[in-house]
N, C-alpha and C. Protein backbone atom coordinates (compact mmCIF):
# COMPACT_ATOMS: atom_id res chain seq x y z
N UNK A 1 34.36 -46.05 35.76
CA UNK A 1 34.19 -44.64 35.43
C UNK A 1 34.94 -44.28 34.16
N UNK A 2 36.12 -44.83 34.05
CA UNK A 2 36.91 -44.23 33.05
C UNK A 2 36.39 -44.99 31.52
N UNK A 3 35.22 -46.35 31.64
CA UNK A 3 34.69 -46.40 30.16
C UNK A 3 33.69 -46.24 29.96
N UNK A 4 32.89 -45.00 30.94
CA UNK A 4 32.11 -44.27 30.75
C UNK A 4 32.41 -43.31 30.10
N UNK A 5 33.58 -43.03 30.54
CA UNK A 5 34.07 -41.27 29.63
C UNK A 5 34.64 -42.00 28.69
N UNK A 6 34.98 -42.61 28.01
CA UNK A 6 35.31 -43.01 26.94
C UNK A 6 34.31 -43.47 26.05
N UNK A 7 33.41 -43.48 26.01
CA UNK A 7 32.36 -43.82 25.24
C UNK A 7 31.43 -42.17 24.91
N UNK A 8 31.77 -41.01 25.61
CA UNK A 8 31.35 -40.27 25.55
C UNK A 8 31.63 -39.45 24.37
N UNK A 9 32.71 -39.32 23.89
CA UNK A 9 32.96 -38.71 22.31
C UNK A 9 31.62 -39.61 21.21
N UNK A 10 31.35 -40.59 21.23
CA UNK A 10 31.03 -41.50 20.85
C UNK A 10 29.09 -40.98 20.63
N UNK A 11 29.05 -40.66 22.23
CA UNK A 11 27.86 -40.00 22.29
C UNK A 11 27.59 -38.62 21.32
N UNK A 12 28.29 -37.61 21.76
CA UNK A 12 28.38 -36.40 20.76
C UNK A 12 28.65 -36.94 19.57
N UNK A 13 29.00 -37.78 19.03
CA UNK A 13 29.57 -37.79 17.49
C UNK A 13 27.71 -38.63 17.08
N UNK A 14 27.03 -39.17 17.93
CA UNK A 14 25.63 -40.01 17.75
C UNK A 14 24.55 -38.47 17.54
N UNK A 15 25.09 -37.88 18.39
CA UNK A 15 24.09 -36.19 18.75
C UNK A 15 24.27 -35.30 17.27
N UNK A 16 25.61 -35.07 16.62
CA UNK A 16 25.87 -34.61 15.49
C UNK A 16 25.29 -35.09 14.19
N UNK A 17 25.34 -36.46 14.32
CA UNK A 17 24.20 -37.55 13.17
C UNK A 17 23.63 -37.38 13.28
N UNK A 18 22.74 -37.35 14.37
CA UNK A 18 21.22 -36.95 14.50
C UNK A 18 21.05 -35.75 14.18
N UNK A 19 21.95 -34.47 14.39
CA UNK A 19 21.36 -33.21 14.10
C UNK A 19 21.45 -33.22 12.43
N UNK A 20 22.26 -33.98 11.94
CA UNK A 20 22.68 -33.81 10.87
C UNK A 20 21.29 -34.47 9.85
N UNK A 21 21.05 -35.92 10.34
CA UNK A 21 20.23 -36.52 9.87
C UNK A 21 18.54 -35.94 9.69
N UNK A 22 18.09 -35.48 10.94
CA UNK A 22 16.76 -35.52 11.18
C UNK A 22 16.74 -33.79 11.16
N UNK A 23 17.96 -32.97 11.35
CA UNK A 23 17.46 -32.00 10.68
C UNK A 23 17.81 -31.60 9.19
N UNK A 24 18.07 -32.63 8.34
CA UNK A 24 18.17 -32.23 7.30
C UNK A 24 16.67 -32.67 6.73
N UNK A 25 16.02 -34.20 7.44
CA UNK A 25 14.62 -34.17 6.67
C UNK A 25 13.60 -33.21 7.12
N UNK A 26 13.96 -32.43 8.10
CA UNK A 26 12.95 -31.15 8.30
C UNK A 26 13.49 -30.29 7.50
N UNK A 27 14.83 -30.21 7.09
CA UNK A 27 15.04 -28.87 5.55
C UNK A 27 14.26 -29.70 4.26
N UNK A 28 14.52 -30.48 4.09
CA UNK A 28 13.67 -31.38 3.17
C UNK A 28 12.26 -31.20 2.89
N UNK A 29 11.61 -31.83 3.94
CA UNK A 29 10.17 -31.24 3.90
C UNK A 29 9.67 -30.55 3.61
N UNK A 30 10.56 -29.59 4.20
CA UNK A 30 10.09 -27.52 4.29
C UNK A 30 10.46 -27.33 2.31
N UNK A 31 11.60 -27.76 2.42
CA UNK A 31 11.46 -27.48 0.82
C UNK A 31 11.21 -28.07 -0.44
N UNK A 32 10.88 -29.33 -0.02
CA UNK A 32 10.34 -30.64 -0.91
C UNK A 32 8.78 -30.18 -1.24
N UNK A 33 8.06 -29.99 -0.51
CA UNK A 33 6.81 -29.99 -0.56
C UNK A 33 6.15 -28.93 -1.61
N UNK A 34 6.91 -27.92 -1.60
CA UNK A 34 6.59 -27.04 -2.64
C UNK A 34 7.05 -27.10 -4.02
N UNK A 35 7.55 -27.77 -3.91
CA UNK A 35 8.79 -28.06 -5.48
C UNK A 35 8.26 -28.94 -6.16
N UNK A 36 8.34 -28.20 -7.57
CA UNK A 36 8.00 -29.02 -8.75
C UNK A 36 8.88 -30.78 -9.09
N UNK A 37 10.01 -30.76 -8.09
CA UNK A 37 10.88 -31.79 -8.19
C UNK A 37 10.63 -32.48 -7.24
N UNK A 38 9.69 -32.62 -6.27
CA UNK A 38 9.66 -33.04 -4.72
C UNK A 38 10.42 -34.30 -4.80
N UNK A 39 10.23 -35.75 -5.87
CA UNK A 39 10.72 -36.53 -5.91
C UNK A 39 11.91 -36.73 -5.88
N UNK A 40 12.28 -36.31 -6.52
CA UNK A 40 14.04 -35.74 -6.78
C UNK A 40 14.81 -35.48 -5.74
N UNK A 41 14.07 -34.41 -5.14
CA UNK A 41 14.24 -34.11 -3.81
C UNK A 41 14.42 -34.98 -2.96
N UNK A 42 13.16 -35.83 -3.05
CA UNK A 42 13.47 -36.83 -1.38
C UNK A 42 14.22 -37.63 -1.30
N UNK A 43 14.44 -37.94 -2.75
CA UNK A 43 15.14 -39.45 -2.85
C UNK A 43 16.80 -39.05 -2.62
N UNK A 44 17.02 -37.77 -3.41
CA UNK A 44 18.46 -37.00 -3.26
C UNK A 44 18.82 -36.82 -1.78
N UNK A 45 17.72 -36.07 -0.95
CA UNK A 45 18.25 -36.48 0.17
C UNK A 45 18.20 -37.56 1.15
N UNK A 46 17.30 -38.73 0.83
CA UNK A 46 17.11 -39.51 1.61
C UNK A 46 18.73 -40.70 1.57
N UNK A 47 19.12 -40.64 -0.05
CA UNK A 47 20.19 -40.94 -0.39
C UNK A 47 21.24 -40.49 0.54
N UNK A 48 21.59 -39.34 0.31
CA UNK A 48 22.90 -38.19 1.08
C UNK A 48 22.71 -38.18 2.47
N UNK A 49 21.72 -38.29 3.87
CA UNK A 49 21.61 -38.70 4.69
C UNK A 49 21.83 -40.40 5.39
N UNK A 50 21.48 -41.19 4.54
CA UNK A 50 21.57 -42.19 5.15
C UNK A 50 23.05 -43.03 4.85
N UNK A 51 23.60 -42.19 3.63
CA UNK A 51 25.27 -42.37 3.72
C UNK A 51 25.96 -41.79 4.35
N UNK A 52 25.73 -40.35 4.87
CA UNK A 52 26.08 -39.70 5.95
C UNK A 52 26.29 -40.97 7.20
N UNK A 53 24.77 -41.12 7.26
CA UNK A 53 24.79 -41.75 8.76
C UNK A 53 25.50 -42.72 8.87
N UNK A 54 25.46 -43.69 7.65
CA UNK A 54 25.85 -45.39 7.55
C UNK A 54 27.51 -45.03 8.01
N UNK A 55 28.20 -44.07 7.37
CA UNK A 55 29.67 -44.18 7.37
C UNK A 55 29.80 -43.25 8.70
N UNK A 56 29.10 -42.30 9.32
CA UNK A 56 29.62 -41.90 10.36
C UNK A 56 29.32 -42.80 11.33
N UNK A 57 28.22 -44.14 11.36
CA UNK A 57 28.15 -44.90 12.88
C UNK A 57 28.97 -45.84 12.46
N UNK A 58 29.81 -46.37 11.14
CA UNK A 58 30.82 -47.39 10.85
C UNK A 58 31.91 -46.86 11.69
N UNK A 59 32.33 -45.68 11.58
CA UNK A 59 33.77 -44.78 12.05
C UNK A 59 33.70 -44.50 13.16
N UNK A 60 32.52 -44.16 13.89
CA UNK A 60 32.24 -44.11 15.77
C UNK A 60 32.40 -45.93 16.05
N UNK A 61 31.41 -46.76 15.64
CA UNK A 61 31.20 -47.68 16.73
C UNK A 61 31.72 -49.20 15.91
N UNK A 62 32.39 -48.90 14.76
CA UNK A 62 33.70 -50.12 13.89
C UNK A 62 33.91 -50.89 14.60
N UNK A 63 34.73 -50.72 15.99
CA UNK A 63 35.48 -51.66 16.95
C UNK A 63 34.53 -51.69 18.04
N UNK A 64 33.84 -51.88 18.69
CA UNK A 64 33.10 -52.22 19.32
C UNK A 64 31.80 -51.74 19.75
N UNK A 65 30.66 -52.60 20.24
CA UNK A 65 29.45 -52.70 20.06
C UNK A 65 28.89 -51.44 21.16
N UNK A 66 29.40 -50.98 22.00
CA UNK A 66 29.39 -50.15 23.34
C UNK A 66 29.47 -49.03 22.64
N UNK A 67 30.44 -48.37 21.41
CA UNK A 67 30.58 -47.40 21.31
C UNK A 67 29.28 -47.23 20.56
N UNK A 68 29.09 -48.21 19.70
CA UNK A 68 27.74 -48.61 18.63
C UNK A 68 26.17 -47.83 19.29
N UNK A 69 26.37 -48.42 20.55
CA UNK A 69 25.32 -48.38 21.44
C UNK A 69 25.06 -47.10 21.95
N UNK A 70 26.04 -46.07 22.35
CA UNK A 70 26.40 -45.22 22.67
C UNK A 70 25.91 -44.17 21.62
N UNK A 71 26.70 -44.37 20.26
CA UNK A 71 26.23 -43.38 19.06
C UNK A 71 24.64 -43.44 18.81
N UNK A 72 24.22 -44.52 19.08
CA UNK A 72 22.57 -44.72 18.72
C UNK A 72 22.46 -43.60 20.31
N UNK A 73 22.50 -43.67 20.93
CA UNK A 73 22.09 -43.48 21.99
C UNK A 73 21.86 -41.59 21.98
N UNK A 74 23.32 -41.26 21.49
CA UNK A 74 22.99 -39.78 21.24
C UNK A 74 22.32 -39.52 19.70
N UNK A 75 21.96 -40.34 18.53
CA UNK A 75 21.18 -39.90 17.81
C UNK A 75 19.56 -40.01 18.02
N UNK A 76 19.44 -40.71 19.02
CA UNK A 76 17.77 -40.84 19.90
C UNK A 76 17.77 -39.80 20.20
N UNK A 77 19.25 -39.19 21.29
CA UNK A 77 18.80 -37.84 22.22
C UNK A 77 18.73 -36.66 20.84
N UNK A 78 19.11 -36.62 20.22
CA UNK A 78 19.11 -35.93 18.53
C UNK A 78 17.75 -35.67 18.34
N UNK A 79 17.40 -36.89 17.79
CA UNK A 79 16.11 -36.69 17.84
C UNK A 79 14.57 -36.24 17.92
N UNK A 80 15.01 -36.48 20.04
CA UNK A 80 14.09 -36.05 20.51
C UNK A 80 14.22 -34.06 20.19
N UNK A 81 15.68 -33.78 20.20
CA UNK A 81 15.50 -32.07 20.41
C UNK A 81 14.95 -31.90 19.11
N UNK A 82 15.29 -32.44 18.02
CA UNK A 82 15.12 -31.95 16.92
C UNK A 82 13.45 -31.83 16.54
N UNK A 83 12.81 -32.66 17.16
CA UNK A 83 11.65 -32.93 17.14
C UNK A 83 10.44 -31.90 18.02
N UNK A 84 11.37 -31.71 19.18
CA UNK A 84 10.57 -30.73 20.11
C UNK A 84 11.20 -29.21 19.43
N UNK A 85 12.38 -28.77 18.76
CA UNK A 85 12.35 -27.43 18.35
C UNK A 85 12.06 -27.36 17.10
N UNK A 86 11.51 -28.72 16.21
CA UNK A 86 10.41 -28.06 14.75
C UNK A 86 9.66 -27.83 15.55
N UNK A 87 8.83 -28.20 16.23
CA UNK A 87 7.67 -28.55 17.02
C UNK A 87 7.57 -26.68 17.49
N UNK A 88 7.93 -26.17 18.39
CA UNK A 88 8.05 -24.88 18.54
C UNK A 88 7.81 -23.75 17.59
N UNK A 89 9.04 -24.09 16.16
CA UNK A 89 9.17 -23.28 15.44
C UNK A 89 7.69 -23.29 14.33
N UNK A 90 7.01 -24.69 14.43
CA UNK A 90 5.98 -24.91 13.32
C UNK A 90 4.81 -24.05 14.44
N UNK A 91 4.94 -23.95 15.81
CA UNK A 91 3.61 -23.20 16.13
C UNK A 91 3.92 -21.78 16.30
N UNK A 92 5.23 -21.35 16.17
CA UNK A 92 5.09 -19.65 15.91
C UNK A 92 5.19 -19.05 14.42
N UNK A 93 5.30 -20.43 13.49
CA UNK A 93 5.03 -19.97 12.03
C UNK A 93 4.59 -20.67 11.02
N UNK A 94 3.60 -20.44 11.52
CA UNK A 94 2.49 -21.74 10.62
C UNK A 94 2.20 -21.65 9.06
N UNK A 95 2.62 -22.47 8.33
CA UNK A 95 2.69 -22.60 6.81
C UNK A 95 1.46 -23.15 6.64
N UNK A 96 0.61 -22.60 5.45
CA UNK A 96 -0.39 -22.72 4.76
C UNK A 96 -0.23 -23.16 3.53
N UNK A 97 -0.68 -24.38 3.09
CA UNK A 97 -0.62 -24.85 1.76
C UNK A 97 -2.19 -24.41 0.89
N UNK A 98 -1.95 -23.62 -0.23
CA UNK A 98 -2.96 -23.30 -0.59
C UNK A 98 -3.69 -24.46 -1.42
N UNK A 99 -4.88 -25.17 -1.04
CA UNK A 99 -5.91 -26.05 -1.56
C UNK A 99 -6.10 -25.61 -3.20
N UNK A 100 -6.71 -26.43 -4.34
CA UNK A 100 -6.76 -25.96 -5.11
C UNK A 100 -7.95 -25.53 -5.61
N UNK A 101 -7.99 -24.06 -6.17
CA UNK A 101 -9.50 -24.00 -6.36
C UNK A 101 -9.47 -22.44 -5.12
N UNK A 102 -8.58 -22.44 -4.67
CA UNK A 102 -8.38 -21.29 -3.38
C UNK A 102 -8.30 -19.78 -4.38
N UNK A 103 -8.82 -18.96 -3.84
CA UNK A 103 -8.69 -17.64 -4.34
C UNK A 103 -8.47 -16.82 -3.57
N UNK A 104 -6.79 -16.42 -3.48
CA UNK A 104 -6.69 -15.16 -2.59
C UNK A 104 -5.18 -14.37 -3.38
């Protein structure tokens, strides 16, 4: 029991990456797509996220493979929320990209 709860900071610190990670490529998206820089954009953040992540699962799961396992474990559960509340927010506010050639 007791290296169950010890692996549990481990979990939240996996849940924080993930919110950090996967909701920053939904700020991304949302604002990449319209931008004259989109490239710039993705690569800037695809850069700044995945050093995020690399050095925060070095500093959770460094000394052993359990805690490793653990941090993956809450950036899956990350994930999934992050995924089911775009998911929500994209069907009560649906963005329209105007086609070209559109007149309104």
């Amino acid at each position: 029991m007791n290296d169950v709860l010890s692996l549990l900071p481990a979990v939240f610190a996996g849940i924080l990456l993930g919110i950090i990670f996967f909701g920053g490529l939904w700020l991304t998206v949302n604002k990449g797509l319209g931008s004259k820089r989109a490239t710039l954009i993705f690569f800037g953040s695809l850069i700044l996220r995945m050093g995020i992540i690399l050095i925060g699962f070095y500093f959770v799961g460094g000394d052993s493979w359990q805690k490793m396992l653990a941090c993956l474990g809450g950036f899956l559960v990350a994930r999934i929320a992050i995924t089911n509340i775009t998911k929500k927010i994209k069907q009560t506010d649906p963005v329209f990209i105007k086609k070209v050639g559109d007149e309104n």
